[in-house]
N, C-alpha and C. Protein backbone atom coordinates (compact mmCIF):
# COMPACT_ATOMS: atom_id res chain seq x y z
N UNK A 1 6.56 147.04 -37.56
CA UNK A 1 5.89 146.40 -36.46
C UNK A 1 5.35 147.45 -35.51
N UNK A 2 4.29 147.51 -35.65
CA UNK A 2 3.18 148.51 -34.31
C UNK A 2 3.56 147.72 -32.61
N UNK A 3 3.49 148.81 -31.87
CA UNK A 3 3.34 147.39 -30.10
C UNK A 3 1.78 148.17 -30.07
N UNK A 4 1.56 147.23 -29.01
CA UNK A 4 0.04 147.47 -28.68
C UNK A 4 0.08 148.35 -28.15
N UNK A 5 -1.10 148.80 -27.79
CA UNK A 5 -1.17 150.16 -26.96
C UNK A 5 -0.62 149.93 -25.44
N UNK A 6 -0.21 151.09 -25.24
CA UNK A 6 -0.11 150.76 -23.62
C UNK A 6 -1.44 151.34 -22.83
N UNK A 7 -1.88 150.64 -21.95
CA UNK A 7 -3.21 150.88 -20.92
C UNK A 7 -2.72 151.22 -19.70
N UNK A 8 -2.12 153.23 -19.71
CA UNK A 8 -2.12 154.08 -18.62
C UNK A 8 -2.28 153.81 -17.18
N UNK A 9 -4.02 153.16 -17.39
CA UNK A 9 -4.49 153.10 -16.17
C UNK A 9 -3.88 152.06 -15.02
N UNK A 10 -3.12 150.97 -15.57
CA UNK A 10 -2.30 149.98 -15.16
C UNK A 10 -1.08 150.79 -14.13
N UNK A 11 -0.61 151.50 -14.50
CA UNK A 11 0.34 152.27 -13.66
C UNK A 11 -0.24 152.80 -12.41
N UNK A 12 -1.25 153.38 -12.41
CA UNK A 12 -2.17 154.02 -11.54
C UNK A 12 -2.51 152.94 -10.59
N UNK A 13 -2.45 151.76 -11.10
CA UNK A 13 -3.12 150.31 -10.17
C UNK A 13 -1.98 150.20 -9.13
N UNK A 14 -2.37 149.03 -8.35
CA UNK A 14 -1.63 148.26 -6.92
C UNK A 14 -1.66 146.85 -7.60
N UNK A 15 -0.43 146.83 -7.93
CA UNK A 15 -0.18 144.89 -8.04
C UNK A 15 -0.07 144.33 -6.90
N UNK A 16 -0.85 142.96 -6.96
CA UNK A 16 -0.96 142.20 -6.19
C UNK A 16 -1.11 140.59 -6.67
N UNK A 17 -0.59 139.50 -5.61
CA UNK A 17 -0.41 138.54 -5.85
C UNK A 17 -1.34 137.60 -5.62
N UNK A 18 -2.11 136.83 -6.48
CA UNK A 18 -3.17 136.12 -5.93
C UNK A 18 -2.91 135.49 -4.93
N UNK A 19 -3.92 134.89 -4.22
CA UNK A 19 -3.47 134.19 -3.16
C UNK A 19 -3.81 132.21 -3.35
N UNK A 20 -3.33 132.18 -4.72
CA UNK A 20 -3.24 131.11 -4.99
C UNK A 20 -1.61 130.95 -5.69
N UNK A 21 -1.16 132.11 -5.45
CA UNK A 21 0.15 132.71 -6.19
C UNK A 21 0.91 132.62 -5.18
N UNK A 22 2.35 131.76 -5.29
CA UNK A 22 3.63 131.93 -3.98
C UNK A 22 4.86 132.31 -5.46
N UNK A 23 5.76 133.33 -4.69
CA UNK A 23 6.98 133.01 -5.08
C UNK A 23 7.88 132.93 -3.70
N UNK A 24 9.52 132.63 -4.53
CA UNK A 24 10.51 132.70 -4.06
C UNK A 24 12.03 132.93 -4.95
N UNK A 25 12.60 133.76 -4.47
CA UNK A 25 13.66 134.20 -4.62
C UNK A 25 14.51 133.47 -4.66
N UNK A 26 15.76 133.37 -5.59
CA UNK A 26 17.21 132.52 -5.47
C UNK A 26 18.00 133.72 -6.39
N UNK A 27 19.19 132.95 -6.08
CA UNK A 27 20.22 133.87 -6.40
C UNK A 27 20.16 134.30 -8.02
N UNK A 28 19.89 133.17 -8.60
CA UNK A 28 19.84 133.35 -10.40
C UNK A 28 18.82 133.24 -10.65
N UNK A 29 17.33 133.27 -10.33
CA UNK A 29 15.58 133.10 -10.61
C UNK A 29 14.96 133.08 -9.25
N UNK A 30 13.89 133.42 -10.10
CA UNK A 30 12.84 133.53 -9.17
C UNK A 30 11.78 132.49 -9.62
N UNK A 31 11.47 132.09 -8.67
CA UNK A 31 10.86 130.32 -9.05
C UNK A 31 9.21 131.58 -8.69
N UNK A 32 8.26 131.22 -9.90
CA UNK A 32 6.50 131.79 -8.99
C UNK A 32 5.64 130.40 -9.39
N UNK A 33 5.01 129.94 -8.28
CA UNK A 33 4.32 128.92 -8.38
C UNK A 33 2.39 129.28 -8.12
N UNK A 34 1.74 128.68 -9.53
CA UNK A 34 0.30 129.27 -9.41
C UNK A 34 -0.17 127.08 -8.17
N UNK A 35 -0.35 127.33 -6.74
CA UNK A 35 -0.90 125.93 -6.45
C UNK A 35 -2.27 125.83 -7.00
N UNK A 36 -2.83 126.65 -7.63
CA UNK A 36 -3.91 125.73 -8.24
C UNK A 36 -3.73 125.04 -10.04
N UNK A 37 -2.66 125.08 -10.41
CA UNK A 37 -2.26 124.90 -11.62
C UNK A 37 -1.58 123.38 -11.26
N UNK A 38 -0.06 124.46 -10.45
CA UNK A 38 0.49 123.43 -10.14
C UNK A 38 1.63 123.82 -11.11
N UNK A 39 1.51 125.06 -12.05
CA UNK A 39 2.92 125.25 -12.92
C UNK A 39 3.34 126.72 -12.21
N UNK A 40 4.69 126.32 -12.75
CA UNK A 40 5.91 127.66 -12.09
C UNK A 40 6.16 127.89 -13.11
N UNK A 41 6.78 129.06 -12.76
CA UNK A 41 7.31 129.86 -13.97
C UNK A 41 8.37 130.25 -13.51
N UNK A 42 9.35 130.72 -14.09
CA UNK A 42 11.07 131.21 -13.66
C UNK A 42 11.28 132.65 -14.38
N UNK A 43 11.74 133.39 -13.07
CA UNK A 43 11.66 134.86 -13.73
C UNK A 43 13.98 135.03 -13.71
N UNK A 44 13.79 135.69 -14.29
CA UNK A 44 15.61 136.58 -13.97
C UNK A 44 15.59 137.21 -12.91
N UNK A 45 17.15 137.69 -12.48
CA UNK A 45 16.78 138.14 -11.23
C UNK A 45 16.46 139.70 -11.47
N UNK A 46 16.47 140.33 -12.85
CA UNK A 46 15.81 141.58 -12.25
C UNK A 46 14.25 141.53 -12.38
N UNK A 47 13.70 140.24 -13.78
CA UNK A 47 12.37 140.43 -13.24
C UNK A 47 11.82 139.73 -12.02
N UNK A 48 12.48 139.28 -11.55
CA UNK A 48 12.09 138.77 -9.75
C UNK A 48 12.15 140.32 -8.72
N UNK A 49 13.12 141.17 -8.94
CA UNK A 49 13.30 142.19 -7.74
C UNK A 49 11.90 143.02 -8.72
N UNK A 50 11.84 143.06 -9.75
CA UNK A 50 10.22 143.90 -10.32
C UNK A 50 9.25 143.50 -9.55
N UNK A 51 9.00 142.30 -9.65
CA UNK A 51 8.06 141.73 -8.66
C UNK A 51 7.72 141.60 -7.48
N UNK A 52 9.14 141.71 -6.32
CA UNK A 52 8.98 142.35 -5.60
C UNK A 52 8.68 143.22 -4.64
N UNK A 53 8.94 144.31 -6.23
CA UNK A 53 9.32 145.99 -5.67
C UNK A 53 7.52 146.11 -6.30
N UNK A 54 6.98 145.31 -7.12
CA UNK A 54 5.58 145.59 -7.30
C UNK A 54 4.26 145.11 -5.95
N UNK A 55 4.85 144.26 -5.64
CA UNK A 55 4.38 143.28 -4.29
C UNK A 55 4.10 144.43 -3.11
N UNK A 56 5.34 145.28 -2.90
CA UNK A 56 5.82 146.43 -2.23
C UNK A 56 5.31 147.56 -2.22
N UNK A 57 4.90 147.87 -3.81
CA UNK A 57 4.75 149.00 -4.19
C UNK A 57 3.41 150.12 -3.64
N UNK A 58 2.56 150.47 -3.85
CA UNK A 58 1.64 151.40 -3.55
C UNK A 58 0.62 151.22 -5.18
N UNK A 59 1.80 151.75 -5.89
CA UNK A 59 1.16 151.30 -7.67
C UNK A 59 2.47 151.09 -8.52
N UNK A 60 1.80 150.49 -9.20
CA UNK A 60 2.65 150.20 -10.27
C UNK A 60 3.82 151.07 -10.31
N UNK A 61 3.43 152.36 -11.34
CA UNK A 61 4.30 154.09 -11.13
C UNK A 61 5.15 153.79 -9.75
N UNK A 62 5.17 153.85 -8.77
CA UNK A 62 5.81 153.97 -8.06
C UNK A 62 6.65 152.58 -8.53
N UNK A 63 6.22 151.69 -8.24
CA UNK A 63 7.36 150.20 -8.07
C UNK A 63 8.24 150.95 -9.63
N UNK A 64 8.11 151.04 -10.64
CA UNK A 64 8.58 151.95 -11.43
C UNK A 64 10.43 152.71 -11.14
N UNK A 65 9.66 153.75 -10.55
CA UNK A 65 10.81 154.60 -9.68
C UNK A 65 11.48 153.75 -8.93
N UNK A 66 10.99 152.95 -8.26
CA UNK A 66 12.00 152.30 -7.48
C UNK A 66 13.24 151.59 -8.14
N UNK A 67 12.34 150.89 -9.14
CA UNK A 67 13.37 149.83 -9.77
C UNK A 67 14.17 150.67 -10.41
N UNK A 68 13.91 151.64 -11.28
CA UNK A 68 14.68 152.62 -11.82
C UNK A 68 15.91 153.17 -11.08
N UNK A 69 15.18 153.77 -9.86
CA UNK A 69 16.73 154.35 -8.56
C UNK A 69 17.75 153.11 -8.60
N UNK A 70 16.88 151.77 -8.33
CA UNK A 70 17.81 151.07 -7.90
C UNK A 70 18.95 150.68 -9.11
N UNK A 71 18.39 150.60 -10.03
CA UNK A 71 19.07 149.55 -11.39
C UNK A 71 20.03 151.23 -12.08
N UNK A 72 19.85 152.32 -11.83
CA UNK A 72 20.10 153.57 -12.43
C UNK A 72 20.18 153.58 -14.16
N UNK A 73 18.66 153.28 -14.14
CA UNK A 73 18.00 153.18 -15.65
C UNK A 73 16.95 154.46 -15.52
N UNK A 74 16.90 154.83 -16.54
CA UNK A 74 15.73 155.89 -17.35
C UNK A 74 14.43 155.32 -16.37
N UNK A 75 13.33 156.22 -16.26
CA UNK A 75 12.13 155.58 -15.64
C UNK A 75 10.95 155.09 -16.71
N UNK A 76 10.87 156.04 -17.66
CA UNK A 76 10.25 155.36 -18.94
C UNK A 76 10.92 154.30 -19.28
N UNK A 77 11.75 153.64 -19.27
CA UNK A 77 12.50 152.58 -20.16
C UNK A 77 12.09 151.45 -19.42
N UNK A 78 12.19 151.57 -17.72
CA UNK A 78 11.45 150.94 -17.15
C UNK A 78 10.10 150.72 -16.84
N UNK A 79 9.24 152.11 -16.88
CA UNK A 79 7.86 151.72 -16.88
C UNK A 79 7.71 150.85 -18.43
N UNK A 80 8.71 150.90 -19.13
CA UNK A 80 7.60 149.95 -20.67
C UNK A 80 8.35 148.67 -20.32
N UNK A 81 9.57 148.20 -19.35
CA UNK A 81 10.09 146.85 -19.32
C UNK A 81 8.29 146.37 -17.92
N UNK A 82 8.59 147.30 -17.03
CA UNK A 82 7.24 146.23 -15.80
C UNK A 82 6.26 146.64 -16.64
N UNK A 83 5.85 147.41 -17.48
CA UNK A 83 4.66 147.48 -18.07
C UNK A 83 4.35 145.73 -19.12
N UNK A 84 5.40 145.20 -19.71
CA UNK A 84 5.05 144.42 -20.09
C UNK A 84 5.49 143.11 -18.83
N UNK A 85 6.22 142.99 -18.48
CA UNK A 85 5.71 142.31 -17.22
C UNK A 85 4.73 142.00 -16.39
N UNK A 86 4.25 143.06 -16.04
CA UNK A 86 2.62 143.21 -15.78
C UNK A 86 1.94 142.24 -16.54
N UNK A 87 1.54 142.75 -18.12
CA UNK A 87 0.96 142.13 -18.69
C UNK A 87 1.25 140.73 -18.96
N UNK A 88 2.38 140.10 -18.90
CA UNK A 88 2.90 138.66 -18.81
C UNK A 88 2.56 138.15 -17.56
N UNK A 89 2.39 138.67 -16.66
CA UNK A 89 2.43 137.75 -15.29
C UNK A 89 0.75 137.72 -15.14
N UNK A 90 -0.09 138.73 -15.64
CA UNK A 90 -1.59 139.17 -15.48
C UNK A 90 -2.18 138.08 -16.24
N UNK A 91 -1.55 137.52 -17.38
CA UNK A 91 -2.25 136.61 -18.75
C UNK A 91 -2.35 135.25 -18.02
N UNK A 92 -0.77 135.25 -16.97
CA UNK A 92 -0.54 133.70 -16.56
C UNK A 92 -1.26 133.67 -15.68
N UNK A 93 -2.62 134.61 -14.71
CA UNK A 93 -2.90 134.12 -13.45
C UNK A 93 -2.57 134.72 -12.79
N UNK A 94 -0.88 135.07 -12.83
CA UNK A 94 -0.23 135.15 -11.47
C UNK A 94 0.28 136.50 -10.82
N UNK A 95 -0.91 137.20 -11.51
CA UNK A 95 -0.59 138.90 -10.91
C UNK A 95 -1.66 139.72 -11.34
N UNK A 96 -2.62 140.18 -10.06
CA UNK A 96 -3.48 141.19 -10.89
C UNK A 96 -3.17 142.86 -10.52
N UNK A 97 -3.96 143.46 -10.93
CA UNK A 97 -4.12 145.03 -10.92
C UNK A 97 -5.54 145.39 -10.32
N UNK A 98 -5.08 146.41 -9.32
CA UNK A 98 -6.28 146.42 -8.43
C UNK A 98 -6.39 147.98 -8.70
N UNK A 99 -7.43 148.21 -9.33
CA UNK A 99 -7.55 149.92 -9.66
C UNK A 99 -7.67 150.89 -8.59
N UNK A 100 -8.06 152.15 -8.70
CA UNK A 100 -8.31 152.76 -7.71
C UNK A 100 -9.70 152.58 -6.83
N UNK A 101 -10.56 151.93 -7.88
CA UNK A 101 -12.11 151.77 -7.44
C UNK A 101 -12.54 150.28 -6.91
N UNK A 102 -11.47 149.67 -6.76
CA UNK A 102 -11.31 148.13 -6.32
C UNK A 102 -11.42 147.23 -7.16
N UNK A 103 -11.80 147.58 -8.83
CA UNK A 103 -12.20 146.28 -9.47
C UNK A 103 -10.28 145.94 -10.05
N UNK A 104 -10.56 144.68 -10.23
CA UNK A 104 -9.34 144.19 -10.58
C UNK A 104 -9.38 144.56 -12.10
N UNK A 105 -7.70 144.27 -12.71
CA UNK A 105 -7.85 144.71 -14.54
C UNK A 105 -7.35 143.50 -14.69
């Protein structure tokens, strides 16, 4: 089994939450609701503090390190866990990537 490529430039980006995009936090999930859908989705609680710490972040790479310090995991192990996060939350709507040159990915 091949994985897809990974697309670099994604790290380099600023996640951000549409603004048709709410979440919220609970103790065991993270409830994210798209109101123009009208569907939620339920994250775990570490991919809820990813989201977060991406919400937070500056870029991606950084939210990265963070989660890494915090969880005291490898930082590659984590850039390929929010790396596909990214791409799961980006497919649903409910998270884009804002490059350095402003266009969204």
């Amino acid at each position: 089994m091949t994985e897809a490529p990974v697309d670099v430039k994604l790290f380099a980006g600023k996640a951000r939450i549409p603004g048709n995009v709410v979440f919220r936090s609970f103790p065991r999930e993270t409830v994210v609701l798209n109101l123009d859908t009208g569907k939620y989705h339920g994250l775990n609680p570490t991919a809820g503090r990813m989201l977060e710490l991406l919400e937070k972040s500056d870029t991606v790479d950084a939210a990265a390190a963070r989660v890494a310090e915090e969880y005291g995991q490898d930082v590659e192990t984590i850039r390929h866990d929010l790396y596909d996060l990214c791409v799961e939350l980006r497919e649903r709507g409910l998270l884009e990537i804002v490059g350095n040159d402003g266009n969204t990915g």
